[in-house]
PDB file of N, CA and C in Angstrom:
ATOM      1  N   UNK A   1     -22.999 -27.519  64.563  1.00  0.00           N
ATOM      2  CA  UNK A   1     -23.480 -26.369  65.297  1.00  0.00           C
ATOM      3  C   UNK A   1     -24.399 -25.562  64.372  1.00  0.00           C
ATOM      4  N   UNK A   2     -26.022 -25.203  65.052  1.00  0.00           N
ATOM      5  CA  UNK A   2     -26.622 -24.444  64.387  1.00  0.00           C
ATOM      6  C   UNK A   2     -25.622 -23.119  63.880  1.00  0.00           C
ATOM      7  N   UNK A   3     -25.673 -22.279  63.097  1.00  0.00           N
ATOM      8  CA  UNK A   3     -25.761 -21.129  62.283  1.00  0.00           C
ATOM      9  C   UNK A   3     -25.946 -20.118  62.936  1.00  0.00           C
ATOM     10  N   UNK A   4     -25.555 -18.557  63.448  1.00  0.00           N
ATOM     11  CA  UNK A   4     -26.690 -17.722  63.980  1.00  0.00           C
ATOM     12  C   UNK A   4     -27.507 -17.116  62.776  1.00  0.00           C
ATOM     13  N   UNK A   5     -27.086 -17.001  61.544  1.00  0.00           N
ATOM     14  CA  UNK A   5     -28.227 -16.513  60.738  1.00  0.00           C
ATOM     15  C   UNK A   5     -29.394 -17.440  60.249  1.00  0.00           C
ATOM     16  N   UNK A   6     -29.355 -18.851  60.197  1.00  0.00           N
ATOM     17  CA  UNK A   6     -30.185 -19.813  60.685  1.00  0.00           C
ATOM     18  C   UNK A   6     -31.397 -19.616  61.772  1.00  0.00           C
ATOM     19  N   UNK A   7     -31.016 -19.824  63.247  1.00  0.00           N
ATOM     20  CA  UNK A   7     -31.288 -19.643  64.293  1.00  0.00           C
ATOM     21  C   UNK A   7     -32.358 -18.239  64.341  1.00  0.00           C
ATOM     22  N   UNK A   8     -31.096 -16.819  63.798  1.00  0.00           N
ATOM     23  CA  UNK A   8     -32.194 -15.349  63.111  1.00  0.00           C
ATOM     24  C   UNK A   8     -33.461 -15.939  62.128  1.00  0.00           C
ATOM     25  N   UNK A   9     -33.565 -16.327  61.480  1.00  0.00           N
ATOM     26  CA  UNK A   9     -34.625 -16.731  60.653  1.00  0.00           C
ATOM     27  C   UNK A   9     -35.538 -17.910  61.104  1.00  0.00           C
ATOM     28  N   UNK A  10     -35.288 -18.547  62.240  1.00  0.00           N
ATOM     29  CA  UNK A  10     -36.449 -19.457  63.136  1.00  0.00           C
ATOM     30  C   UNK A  10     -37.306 -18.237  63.779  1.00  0.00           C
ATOM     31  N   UNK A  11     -36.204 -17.675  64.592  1.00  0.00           N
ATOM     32  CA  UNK A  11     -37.057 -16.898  65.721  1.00  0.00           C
ATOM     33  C   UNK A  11     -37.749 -15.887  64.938  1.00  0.00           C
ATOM     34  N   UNK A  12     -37.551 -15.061  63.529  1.00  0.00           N
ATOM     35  CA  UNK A  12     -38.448 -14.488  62.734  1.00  0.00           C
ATOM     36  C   UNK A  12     -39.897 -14.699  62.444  1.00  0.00           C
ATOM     37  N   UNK A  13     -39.669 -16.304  62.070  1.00  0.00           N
ATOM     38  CA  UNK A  13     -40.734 -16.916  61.925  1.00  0.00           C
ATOM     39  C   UNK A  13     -41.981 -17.422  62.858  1.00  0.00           C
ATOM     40  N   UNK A  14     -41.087 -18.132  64.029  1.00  0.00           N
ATOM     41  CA  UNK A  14     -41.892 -18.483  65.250  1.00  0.00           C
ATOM     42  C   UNK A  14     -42.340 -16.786  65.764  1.00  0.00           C
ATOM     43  N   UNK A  15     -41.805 -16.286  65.986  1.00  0.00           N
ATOM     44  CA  UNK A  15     -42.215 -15.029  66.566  1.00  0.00           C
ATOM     45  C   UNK A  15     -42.827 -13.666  65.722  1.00  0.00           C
ATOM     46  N   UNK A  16     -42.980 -14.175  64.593  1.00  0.00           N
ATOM     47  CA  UNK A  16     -43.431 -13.184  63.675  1.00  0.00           C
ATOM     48  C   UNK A  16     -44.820 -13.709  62.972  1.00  0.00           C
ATOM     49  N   UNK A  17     -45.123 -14.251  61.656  1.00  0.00           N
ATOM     50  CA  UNK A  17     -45.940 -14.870  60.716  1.00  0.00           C
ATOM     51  C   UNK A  17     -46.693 -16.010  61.953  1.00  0.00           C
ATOM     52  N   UNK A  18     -45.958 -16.701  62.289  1.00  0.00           N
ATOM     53  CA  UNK A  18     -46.473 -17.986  63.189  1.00  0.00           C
ATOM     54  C   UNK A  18     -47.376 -17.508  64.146  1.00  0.00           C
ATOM     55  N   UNK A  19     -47.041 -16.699  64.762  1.00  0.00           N
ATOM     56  CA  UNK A  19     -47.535 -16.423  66.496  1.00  0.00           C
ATOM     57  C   UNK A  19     -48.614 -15.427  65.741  1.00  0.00           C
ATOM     58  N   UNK A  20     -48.587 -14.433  65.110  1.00  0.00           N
ATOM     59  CA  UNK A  20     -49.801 -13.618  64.277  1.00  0.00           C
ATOM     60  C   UNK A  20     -50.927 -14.463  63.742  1.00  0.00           C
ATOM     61  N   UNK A  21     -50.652 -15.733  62.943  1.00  0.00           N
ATOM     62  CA  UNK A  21     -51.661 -16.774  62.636  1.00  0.00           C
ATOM     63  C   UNK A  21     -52.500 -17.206  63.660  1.00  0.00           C
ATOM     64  N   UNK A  22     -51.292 -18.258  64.466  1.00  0.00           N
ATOM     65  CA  UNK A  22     -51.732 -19.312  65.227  1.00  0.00           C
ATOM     66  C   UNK A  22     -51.863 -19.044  67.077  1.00  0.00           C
ATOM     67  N   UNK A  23     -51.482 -17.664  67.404  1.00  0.00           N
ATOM     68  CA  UNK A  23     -51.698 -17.182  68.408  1.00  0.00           C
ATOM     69  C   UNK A  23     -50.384 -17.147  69.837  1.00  0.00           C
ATOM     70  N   UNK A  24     -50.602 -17.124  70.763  1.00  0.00           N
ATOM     71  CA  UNK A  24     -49.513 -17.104  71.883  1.00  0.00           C
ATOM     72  C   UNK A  24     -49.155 -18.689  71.805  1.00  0.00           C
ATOM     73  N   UNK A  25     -48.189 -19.353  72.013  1.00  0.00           N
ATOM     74  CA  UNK A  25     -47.576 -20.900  71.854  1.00  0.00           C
ATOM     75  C   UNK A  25     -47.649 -21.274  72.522  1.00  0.00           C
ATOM     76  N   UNK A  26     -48.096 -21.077  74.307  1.00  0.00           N
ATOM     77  CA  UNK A  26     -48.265 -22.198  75.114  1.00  0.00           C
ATOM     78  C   UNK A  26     -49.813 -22.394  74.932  1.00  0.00           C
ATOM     79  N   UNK A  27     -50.541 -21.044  74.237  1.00  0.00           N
ATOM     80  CA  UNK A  27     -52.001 -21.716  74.080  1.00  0.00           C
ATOM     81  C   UNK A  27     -52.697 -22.599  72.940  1.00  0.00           C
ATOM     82  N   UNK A  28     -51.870 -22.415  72.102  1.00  0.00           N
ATOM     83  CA  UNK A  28     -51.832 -23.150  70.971  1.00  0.00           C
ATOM     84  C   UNK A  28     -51.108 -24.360  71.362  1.00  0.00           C
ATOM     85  N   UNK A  29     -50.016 -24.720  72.129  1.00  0.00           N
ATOM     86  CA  UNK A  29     -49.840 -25.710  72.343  1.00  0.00           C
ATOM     87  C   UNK A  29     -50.387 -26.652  73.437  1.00  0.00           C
ATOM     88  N   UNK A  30     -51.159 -26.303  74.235  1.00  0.00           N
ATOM     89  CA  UNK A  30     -52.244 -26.686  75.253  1.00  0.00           C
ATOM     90  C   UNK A  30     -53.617 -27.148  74.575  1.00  0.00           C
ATOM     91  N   UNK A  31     -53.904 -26.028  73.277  1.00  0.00           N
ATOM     92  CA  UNK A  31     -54.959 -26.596  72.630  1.00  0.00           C
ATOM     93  C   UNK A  31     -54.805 -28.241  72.054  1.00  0.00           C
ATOM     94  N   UNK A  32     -53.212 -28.239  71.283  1.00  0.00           N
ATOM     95  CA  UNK A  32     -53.199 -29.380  70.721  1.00  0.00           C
ATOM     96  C   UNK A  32     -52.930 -30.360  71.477  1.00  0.00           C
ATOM     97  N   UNK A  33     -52.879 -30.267  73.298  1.00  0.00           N
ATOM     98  CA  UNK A  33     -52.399 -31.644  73.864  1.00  0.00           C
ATOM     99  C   UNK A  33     -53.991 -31.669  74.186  1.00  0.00           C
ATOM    100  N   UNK A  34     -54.770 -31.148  73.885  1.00  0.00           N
ATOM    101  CA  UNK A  34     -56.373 -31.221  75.055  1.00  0.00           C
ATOM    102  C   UNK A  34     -56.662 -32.104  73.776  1.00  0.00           C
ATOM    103  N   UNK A  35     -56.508 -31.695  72.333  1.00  0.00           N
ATOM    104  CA  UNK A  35     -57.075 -32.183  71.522  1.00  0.00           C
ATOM    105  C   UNK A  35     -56.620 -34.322  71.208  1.00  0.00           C
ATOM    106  N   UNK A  36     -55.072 -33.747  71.384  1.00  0.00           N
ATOM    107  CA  UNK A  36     -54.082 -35.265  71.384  1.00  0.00           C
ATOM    108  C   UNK A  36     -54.836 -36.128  72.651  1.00  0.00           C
ATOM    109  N   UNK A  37     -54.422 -35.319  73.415  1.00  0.00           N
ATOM    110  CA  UNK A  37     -55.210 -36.274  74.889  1.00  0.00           C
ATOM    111  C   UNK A  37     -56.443 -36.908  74.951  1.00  0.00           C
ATOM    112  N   UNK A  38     -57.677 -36.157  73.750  1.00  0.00           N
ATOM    113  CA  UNK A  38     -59.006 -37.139  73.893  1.00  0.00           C
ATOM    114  C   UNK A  38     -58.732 -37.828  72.823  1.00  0.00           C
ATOM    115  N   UNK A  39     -58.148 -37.424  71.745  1.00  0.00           N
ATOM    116  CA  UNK A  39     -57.784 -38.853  71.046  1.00  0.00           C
ATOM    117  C   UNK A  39     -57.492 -39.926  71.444  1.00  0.00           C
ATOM    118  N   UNK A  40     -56.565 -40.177  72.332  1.00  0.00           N
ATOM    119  CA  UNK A  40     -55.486 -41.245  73.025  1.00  0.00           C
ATOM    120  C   UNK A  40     -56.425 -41.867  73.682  1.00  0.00           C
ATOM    121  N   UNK A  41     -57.418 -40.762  74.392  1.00  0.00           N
ATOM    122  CA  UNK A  41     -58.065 -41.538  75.470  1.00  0.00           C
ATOM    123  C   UNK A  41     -59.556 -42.459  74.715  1.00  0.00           C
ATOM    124  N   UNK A  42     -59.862 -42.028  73.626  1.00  0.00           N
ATOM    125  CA  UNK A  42     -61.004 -42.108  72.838  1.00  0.00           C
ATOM    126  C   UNK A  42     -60.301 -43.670  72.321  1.00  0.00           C
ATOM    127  N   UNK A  43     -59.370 -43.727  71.677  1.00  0.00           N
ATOM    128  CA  UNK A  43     -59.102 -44.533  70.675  1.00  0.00           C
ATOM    129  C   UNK A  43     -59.684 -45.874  70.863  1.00  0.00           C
ATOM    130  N   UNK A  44     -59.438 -46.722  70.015  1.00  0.00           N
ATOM    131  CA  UNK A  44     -59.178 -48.604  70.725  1.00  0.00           C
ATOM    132  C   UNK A  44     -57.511 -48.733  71.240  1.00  0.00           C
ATOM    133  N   UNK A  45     -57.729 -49.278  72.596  1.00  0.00           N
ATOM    134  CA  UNK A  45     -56.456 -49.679  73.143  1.00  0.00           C
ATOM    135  C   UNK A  45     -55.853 -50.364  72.032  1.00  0.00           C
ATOM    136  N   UNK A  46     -54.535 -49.792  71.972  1.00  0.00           N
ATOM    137  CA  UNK A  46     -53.894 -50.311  71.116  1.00  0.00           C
ATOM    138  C   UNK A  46     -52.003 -50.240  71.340  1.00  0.00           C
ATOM    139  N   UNK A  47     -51.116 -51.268  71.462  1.00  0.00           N
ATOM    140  CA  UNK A  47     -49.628 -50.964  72.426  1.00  0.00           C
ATOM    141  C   UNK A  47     -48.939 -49.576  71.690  1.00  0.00           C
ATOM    142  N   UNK A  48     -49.290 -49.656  70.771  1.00  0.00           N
ATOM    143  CA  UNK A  48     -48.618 -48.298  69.837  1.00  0.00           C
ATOM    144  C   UNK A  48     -49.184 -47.663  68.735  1.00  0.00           C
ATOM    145  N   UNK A  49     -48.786 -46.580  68.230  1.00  0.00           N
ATOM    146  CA  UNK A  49     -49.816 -45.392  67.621  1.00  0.00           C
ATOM    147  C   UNK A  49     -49.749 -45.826  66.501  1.00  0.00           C
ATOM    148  N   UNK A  50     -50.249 -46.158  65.568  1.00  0.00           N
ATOM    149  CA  UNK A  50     -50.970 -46.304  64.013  1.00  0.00           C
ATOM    150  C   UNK A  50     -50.711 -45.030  63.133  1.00  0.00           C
ATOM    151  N   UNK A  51     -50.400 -45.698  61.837  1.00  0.00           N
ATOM    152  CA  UNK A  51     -50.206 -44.491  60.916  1.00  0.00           C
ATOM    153  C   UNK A  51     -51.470 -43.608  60.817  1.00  0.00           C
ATOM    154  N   UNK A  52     -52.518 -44.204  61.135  1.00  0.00           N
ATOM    155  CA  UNK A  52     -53.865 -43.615  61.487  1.00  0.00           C
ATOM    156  C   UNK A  52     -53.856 -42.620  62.191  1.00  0.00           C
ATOM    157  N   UNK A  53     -53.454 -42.712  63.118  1.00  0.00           N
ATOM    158  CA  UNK A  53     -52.827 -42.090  64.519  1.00  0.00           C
ATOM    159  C   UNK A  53     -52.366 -41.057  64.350  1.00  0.00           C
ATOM    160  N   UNK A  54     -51.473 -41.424  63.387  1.00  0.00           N
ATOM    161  CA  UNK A  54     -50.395 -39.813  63.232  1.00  0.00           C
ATOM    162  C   UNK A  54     -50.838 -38.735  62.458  1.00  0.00           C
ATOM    163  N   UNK A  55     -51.720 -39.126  61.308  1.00  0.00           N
ATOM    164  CA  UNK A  55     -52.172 -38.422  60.512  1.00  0.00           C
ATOM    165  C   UNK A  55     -53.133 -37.902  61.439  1.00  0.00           C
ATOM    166  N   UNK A  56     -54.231 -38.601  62.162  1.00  0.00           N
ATOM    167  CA  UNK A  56     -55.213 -37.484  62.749  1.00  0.00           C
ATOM    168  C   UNK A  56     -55.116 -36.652  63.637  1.00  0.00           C
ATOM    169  N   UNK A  57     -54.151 -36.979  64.766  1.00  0.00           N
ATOM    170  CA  UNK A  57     -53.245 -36.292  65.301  1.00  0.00           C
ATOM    171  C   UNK A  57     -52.049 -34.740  64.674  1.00  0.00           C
ATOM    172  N   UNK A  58     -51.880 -34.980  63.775  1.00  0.00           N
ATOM    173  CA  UNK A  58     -51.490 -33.546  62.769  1.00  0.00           C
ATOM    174  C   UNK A  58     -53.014 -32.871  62.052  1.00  0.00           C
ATOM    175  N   UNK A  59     -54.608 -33.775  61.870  1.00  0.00           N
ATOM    176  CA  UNK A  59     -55.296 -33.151  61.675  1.00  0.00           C
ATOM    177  C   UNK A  59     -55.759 -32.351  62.870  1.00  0.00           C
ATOM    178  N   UNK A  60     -55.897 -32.636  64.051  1.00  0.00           N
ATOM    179  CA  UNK A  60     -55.798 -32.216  65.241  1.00  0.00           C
ATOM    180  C   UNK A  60     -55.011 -31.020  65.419  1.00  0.00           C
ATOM    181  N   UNK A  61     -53.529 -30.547  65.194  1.00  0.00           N
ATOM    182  CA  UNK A  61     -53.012 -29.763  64.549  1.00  0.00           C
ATOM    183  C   UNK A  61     -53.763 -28.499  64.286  1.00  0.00           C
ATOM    184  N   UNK A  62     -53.504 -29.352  62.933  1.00  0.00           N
ATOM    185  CA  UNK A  62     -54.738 -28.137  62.299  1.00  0.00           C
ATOM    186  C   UNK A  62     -55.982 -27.303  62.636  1.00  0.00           C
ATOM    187  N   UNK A  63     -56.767 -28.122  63.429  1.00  0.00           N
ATOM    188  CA  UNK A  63     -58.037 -27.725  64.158  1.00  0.00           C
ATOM    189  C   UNK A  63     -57.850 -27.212  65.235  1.00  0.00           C
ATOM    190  N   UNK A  64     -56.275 -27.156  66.173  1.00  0.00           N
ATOM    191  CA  UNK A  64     -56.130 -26.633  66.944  1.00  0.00           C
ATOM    192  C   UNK A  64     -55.870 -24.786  66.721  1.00  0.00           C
ATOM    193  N   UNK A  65     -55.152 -24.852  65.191  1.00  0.00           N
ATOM    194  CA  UNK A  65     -54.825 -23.614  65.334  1.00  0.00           C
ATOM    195  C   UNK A  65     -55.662 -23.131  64.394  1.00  0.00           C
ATOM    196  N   UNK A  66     -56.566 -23.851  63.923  1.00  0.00           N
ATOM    197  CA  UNK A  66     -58.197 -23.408  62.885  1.00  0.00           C
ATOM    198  C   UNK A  66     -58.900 -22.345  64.542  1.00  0.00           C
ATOM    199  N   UNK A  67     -58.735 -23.209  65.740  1.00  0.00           N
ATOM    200  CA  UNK A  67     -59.326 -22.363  66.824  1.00  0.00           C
ATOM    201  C   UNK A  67     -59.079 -20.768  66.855  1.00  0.00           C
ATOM    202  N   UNK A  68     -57.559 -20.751  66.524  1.00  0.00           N
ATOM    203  CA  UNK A  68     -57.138 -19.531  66.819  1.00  0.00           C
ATOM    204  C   UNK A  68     -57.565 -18.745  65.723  1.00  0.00           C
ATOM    205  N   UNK A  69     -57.151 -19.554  64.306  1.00  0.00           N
ATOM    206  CA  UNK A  69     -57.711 -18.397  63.758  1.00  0.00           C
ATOM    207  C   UNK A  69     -58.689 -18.923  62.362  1.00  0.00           C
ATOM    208  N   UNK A  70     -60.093 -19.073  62.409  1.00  0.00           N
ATOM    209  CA  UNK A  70     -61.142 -19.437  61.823  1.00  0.00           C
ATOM    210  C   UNK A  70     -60.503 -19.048  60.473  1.00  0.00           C
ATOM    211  N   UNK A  71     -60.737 -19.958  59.225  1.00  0.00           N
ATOM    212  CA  UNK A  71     -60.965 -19.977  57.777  1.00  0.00           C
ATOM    213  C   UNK A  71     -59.556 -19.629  57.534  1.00  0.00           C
ATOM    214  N   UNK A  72     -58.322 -20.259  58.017  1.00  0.00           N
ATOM    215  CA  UNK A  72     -57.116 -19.953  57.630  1.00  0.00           C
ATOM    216  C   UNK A  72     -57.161 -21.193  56.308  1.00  0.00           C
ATOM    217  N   UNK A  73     -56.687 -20.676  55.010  1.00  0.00           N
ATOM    218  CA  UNK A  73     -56.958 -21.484  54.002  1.00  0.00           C
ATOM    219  C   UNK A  73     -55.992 -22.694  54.086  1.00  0.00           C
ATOM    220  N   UNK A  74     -54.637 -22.421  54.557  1.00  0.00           N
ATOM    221  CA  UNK A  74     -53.519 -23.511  54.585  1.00  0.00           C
ATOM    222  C   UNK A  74     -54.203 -24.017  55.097  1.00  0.00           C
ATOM    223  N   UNK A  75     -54.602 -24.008  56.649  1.00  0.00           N
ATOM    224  CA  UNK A  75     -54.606 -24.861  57.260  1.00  0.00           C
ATOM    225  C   UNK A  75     -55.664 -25.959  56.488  1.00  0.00           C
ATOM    226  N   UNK A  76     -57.003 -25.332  55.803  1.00  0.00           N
ATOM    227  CA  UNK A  76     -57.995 -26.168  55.191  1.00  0.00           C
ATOM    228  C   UNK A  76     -56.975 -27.398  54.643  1.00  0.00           C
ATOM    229  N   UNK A  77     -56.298 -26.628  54.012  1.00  0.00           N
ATOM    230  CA  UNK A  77     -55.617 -27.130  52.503  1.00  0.00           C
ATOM    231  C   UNK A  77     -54.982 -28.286  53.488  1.00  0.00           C
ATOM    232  N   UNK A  78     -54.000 -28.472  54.641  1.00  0.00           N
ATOM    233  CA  UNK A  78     -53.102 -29.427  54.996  1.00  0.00           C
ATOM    234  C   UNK A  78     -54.314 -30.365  55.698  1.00  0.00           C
ATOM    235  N   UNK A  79     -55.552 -29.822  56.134  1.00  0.00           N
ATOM    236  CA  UNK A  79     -56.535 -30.612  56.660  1.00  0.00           C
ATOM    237  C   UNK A  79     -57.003 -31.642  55.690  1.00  0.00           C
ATOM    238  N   UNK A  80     -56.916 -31.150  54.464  1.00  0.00           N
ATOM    239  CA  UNK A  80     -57.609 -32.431  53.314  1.00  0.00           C
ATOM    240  C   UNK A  80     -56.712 -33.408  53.003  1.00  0.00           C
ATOM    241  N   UNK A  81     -55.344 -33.143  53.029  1.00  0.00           N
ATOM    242  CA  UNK A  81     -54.302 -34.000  53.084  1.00  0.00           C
ATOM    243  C   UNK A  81     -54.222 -34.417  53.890  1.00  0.00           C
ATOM    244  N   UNK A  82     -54.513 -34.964  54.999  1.00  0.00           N
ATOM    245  CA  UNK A  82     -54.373 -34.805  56.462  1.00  0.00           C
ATOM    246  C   UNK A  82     -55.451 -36.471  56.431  1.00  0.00           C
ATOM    247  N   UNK A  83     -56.748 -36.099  55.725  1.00  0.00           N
ATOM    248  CA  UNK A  83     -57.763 -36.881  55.253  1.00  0.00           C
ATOM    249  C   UNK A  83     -57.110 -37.785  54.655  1.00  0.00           C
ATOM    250  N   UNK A  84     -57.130 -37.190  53.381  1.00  0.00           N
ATOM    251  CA  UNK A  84     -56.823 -38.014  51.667  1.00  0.00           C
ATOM    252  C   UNK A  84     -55.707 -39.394  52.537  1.00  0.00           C
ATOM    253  N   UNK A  85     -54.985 -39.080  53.531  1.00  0.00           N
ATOM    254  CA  UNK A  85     -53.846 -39.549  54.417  1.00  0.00           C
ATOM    255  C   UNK A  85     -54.516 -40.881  55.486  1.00  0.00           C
ATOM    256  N   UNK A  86     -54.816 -40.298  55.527  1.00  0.00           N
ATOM    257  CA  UNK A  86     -56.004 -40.977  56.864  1.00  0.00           C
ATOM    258  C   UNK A  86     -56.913 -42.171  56.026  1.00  0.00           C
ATOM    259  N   UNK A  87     -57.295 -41.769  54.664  1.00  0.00           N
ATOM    260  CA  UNK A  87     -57.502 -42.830  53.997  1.00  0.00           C
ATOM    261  C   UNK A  87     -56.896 -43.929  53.511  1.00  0.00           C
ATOM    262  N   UNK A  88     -55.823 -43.760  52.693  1.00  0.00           N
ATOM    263  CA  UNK A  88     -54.602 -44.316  52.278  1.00  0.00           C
ATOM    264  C   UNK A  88     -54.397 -45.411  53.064  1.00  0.00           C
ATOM    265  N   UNK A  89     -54.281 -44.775  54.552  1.00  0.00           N
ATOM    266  CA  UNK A  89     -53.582 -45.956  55.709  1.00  0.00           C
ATOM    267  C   UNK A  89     -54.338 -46.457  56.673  1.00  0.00           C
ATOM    268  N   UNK A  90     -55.692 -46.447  56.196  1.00  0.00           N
ATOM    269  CA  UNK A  90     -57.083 -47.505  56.911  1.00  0.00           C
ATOM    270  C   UNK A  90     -56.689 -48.945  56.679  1.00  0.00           C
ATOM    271  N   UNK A  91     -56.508 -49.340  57.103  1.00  0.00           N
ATOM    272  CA  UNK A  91     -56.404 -50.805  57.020  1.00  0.00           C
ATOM    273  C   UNK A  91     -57.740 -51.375  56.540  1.00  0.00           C
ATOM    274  N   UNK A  92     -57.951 -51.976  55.587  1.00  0.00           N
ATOM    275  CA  UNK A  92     -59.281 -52.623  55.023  1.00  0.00           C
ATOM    276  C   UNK A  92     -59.047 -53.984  55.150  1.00  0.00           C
ATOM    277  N   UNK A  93     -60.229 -54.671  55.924  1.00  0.00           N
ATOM    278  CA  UNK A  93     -60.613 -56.154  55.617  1.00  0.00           C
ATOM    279  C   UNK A  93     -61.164 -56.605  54.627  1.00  0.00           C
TER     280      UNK A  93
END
């Protein structure tokens, strides 16, 4: 069983620091399915998602809530990892 002083320190966060950054959460989270959704639809058919996949999809993420709020430095910062990531797990011929 969660904790309630646990549980106190989610809703701090989601509803405090988080929502001040990254904005109201169903719009931030609408941004990131518009963004997920042309991925999916963009991609090469493929039966299941690629480590490729996942990483650009969390860069997606990022750019979703870069919308809300322009030149947030984390987010830069998890965006280059996000890359550096995306490289790593290219599959090369």
């Amino acid at each position: 069983m969660l904790s309630a002083p646990f549980l106190d320190k989610v809703k701090e966060i989601v509803s405090g620091p988080r929502e001040k950054e990254y904005g109201d959460k169903t719009a931030n989270h609408n941004r990131i399915a518009t963004l997920w959704n042309f991925w999916l639809q963009q991609r090469p058919q493929q039966e299941y998602l690629s480590a490729y996949d996942v990483a650009m999809m969390m860069l997606l993420v990022k750019i979703a809530r870069l919308m809300q709020t322009p030149g947030h430095q984390d987010s830069h910062i998890d965006i280059a990892g996000y890359v550096a990531i995306m490289e790593e797990v290219t599959p090369r011929g």
